[in-house]
N, C-alpha and C. Protein backbone atom coordinates (compact mmCIF):
# COMPACT_ATOMS: atom_id res chain seq x y z
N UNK A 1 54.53 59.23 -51.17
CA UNK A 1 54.49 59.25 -52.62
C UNK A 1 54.31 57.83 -53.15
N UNK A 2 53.25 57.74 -54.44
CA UNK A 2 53.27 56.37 -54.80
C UNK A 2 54.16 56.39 -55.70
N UNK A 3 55.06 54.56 -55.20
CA UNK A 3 56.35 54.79 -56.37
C UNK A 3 55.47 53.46 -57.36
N UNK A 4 55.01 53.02 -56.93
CA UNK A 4 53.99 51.85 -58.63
C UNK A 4 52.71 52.57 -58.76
N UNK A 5 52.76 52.65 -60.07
CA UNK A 5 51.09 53.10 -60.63
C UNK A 5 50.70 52.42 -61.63
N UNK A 6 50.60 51.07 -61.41
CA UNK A 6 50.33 49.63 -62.24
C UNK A 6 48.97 49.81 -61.91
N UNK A 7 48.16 50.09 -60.51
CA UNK A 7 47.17 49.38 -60.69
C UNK A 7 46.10 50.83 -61.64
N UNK A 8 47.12 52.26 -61.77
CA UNK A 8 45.57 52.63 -61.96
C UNK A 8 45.53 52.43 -64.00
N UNK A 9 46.91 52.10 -64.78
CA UNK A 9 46.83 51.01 -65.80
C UNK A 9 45.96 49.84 -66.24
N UNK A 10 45.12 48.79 -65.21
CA UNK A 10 45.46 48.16 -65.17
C UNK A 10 43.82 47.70 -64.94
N UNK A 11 42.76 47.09 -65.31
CA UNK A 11 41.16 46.98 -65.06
C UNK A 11 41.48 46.66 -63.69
N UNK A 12 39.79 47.17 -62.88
CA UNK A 12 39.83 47.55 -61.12
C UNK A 12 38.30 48.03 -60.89
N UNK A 13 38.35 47.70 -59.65
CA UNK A 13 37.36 49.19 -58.68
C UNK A 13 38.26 50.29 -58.04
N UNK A 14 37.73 50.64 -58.46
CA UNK A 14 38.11 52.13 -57.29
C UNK A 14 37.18 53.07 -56.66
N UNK A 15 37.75 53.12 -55.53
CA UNK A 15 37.03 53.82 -54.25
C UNK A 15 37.70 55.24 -54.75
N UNK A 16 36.40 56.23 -54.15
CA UNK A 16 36.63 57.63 -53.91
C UNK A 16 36.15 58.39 -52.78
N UNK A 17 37.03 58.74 -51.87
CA UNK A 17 36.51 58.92 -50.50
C UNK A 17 37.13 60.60 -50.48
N UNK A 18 35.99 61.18 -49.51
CA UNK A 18 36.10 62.71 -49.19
C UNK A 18 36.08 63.06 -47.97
N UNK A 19 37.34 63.16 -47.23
CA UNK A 19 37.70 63.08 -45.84
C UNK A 19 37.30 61.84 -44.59
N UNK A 20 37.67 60.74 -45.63
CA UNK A 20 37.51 59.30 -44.95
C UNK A 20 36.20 58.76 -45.18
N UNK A 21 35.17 59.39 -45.88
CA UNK A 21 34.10 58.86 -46.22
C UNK A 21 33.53 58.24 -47.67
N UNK A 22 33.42 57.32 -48.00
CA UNK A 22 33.20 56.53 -48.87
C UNK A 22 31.98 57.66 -50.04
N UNK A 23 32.31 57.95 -51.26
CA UNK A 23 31.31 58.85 -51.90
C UNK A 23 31.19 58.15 -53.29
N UNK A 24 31.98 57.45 -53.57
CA UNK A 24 31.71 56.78 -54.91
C UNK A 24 32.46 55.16 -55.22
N UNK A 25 32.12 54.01 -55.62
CA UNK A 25 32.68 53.23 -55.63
C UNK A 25 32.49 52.53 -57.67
N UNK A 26 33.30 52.50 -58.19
CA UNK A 26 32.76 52.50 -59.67
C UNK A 26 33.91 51.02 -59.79
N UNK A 27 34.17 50.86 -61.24
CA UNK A 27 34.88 49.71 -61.72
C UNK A 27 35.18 50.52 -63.41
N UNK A 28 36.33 50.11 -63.65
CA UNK A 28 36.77 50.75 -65.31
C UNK A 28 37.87 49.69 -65.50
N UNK A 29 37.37 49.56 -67.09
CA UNK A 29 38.33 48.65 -68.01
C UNK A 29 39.98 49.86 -67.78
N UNK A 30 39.80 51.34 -67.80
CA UNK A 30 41.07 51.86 -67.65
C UNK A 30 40.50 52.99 -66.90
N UNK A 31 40.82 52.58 -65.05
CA UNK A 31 40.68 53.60 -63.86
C UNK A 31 41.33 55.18 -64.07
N UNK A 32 42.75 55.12 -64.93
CA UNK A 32 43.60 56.04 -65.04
C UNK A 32 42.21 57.03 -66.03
N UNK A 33 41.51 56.93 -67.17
CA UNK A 33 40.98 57.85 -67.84
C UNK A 33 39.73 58.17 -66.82
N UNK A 34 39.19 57.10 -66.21
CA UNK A 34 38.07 57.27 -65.69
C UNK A 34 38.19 58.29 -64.26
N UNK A 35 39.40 58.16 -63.54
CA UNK A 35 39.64 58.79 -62.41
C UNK A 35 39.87 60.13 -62.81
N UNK A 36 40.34 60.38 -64.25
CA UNK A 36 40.98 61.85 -64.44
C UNK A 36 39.71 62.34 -65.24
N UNK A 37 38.92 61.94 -65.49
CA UNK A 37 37.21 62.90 -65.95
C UNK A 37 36.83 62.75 -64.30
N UNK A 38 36.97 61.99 -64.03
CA UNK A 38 35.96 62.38 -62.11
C UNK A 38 36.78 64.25 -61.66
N UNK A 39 37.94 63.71 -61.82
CA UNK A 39 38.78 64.78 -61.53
C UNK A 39 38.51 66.54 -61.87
N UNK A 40 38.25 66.26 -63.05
CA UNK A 40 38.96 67.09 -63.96
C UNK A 40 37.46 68.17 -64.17
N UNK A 41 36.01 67.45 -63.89
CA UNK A 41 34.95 67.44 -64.26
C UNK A 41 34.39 68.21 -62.73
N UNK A 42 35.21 67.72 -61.84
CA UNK A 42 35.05 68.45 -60.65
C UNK A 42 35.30 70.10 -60.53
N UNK A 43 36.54 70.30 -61.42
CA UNK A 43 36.85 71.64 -61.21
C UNK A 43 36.00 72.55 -61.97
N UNK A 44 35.10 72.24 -62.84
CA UNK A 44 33.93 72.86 -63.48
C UNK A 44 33.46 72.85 -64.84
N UNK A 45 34.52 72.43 -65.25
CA UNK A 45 34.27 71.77 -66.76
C UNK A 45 33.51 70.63 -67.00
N UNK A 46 32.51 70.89 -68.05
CA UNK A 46 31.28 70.78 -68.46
C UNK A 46 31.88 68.73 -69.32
N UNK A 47 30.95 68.02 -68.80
CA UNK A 47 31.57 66.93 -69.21
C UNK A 47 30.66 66.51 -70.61
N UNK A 48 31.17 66.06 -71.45
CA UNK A 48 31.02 65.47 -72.35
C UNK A 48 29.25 65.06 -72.54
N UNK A 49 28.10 65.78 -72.91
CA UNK A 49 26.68 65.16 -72.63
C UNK A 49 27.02 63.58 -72.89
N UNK A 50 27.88 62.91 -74.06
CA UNK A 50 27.35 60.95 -74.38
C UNK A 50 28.11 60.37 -73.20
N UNK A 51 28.65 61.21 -72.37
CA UNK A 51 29.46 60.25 -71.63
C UNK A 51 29.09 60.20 -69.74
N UNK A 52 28.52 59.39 -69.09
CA UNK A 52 27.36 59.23 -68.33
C UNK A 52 28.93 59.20 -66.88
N UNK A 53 29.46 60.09 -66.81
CA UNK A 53 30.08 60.04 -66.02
C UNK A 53 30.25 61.23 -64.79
N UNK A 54 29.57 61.18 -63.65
CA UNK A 54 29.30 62.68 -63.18
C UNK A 54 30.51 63.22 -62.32
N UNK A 55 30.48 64.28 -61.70
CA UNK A 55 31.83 65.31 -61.51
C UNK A 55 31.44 64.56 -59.83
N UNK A 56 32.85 64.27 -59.31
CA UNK A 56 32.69 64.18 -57.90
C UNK A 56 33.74 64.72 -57.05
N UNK A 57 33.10 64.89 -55.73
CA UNK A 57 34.38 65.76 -54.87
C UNK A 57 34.75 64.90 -53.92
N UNK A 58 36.22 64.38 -54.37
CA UNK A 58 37.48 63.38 -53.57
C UNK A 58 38.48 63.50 -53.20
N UNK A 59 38.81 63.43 -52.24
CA UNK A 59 40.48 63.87 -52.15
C UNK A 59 41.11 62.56 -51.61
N UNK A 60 41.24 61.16 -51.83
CA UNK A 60 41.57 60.21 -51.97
C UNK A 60 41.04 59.03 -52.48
N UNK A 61 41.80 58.08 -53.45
CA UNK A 61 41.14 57.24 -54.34
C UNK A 61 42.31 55.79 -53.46
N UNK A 62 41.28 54.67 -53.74
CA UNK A 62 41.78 53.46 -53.63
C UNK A 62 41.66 52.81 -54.74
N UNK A 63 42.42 51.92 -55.59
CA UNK A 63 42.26 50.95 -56.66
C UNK A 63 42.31 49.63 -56.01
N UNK A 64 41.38 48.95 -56.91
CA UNK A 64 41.64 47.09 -56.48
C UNK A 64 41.91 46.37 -58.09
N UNK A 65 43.15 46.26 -58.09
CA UNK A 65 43.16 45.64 -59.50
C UNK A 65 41.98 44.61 -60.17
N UNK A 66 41.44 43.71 -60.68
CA UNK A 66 41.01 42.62 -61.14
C UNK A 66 41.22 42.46 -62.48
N UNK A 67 41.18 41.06 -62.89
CA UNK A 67 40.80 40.65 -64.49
C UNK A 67 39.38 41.47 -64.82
N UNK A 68 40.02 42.01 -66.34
CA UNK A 68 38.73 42.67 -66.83
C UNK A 68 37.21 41.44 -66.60
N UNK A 69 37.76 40.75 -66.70
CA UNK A 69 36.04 39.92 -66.79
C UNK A 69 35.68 39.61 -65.75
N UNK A 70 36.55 39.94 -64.68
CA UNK A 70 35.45 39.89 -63.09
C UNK A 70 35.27 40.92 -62.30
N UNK A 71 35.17 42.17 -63.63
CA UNK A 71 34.60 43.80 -62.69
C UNK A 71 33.30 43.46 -62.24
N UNK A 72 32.90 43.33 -63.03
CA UNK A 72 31.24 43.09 -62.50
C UNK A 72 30.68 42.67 -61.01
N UNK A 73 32.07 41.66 -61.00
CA UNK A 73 31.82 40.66 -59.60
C UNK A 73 32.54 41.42 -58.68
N UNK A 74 33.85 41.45 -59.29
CA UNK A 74 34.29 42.53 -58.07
C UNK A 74 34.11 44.02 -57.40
N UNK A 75 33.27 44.36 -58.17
CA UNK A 75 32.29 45.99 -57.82
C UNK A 75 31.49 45.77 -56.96
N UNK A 76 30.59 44.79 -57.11
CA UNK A 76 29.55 43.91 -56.23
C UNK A 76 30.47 43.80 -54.83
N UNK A 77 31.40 42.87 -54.90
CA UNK A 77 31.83 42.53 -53.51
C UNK A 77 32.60 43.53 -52.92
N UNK A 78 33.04 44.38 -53.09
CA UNK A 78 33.37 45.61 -53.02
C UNK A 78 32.10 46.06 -52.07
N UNK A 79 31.74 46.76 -52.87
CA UNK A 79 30.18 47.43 -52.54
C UNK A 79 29.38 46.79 -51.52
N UNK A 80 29.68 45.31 -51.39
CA UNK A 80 29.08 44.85 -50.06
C UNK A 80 30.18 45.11 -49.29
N UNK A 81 31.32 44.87 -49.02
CA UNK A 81 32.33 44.60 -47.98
C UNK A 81 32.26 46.68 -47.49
N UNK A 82 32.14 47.60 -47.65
CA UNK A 82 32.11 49.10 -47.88
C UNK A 82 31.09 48.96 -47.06
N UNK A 83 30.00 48.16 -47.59
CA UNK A 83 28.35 48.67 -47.19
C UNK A 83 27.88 49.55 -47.66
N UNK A 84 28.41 50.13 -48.49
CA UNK A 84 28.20 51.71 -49.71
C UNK A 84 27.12 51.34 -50.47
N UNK A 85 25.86 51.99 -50.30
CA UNK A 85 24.88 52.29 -51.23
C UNK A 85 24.79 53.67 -51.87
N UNK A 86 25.01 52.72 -53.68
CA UNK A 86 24.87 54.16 -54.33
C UNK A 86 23.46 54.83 -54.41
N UNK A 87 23.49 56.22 -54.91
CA UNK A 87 23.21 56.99 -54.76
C UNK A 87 22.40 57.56 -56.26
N UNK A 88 21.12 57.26 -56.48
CA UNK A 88 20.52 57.55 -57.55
C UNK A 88 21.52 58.65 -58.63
N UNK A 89 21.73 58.08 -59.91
CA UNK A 89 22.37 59.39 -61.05
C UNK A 89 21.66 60.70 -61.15
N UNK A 90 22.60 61.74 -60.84
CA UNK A 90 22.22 62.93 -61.52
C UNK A 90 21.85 63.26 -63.01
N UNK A 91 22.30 62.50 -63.43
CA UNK A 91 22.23 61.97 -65.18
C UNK A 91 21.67 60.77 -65.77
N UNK A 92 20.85 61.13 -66.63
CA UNK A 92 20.25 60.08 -67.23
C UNK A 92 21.10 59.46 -67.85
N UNK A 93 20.64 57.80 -67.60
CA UNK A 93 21.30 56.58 -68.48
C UNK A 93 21.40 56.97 -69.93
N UNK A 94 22.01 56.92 -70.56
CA UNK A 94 22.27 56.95 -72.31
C UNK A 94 21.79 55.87 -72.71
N UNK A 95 21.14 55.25 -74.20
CA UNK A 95 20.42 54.67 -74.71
C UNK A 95 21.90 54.61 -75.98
N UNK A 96 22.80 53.78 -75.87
CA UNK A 96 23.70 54.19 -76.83
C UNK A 96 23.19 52.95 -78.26
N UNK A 97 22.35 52.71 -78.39
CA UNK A 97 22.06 51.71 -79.21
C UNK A 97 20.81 52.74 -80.22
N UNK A 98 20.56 54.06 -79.61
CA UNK A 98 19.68 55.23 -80.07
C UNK A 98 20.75 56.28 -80.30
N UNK A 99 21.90 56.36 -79.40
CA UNK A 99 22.29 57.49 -79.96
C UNK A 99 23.28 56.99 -81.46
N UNK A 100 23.53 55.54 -81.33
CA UNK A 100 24.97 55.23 -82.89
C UNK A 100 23.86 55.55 -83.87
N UNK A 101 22.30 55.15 -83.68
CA UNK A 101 21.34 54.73 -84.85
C UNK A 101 21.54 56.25 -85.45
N UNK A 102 21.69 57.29 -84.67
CA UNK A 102 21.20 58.35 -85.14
C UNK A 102 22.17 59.67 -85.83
N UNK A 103 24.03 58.50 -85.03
CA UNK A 103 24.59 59.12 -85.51
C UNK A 103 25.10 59.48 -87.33
């Protein structure tokens, strides 16, 4: 049982692995909302169309804390140290600078 849950509070990467195999490696200003739509989106509920986040199947997550201003860098080194190449989106990129204009 985890007795601290600082890091999933807390800006990070996090790994999502499906019986020891590496299936997603992302970075979030807050892992805790972002891990529970991966989650939640898995069991079949229809995710949000503005929100570019797709349903994945994990049954263990790793967090790596960082300062918000070195996700960028630390996703990267991550992603090399893994050797994990992602995996083209099922979902198209959002244009959110088209969707505020229009809201």
């Amino acid at each position: 049982m985890m007795d601290d849950v600082s890091a999933i509070l807390a800006p990070g990467v996090y790994i999502l692995r499906l019986r020891g195999r590496v299936v997603f490696v992302g970075a979030a200003k807050r892992p805790l909302v972002r891990l529970y739509a991966h989650a939640n989106w898995r069991r079949g509920e229809p995710a949000p169309a503005w929100l570019p986040t797709k349903p994945l199947a994990f049954d263990s997550i790793e967090i790596r804390p960082c300062h918000i201003d070195a996700l960028a860098t630390e996703l990267e080194r991550v992603t090399a140290e893994l050797g994990w190449v992602p995996t083209p989106r099922a979902h198209p990129v959002i244009d959110w600078p088209k969707v505020v204009a229009n809201a």
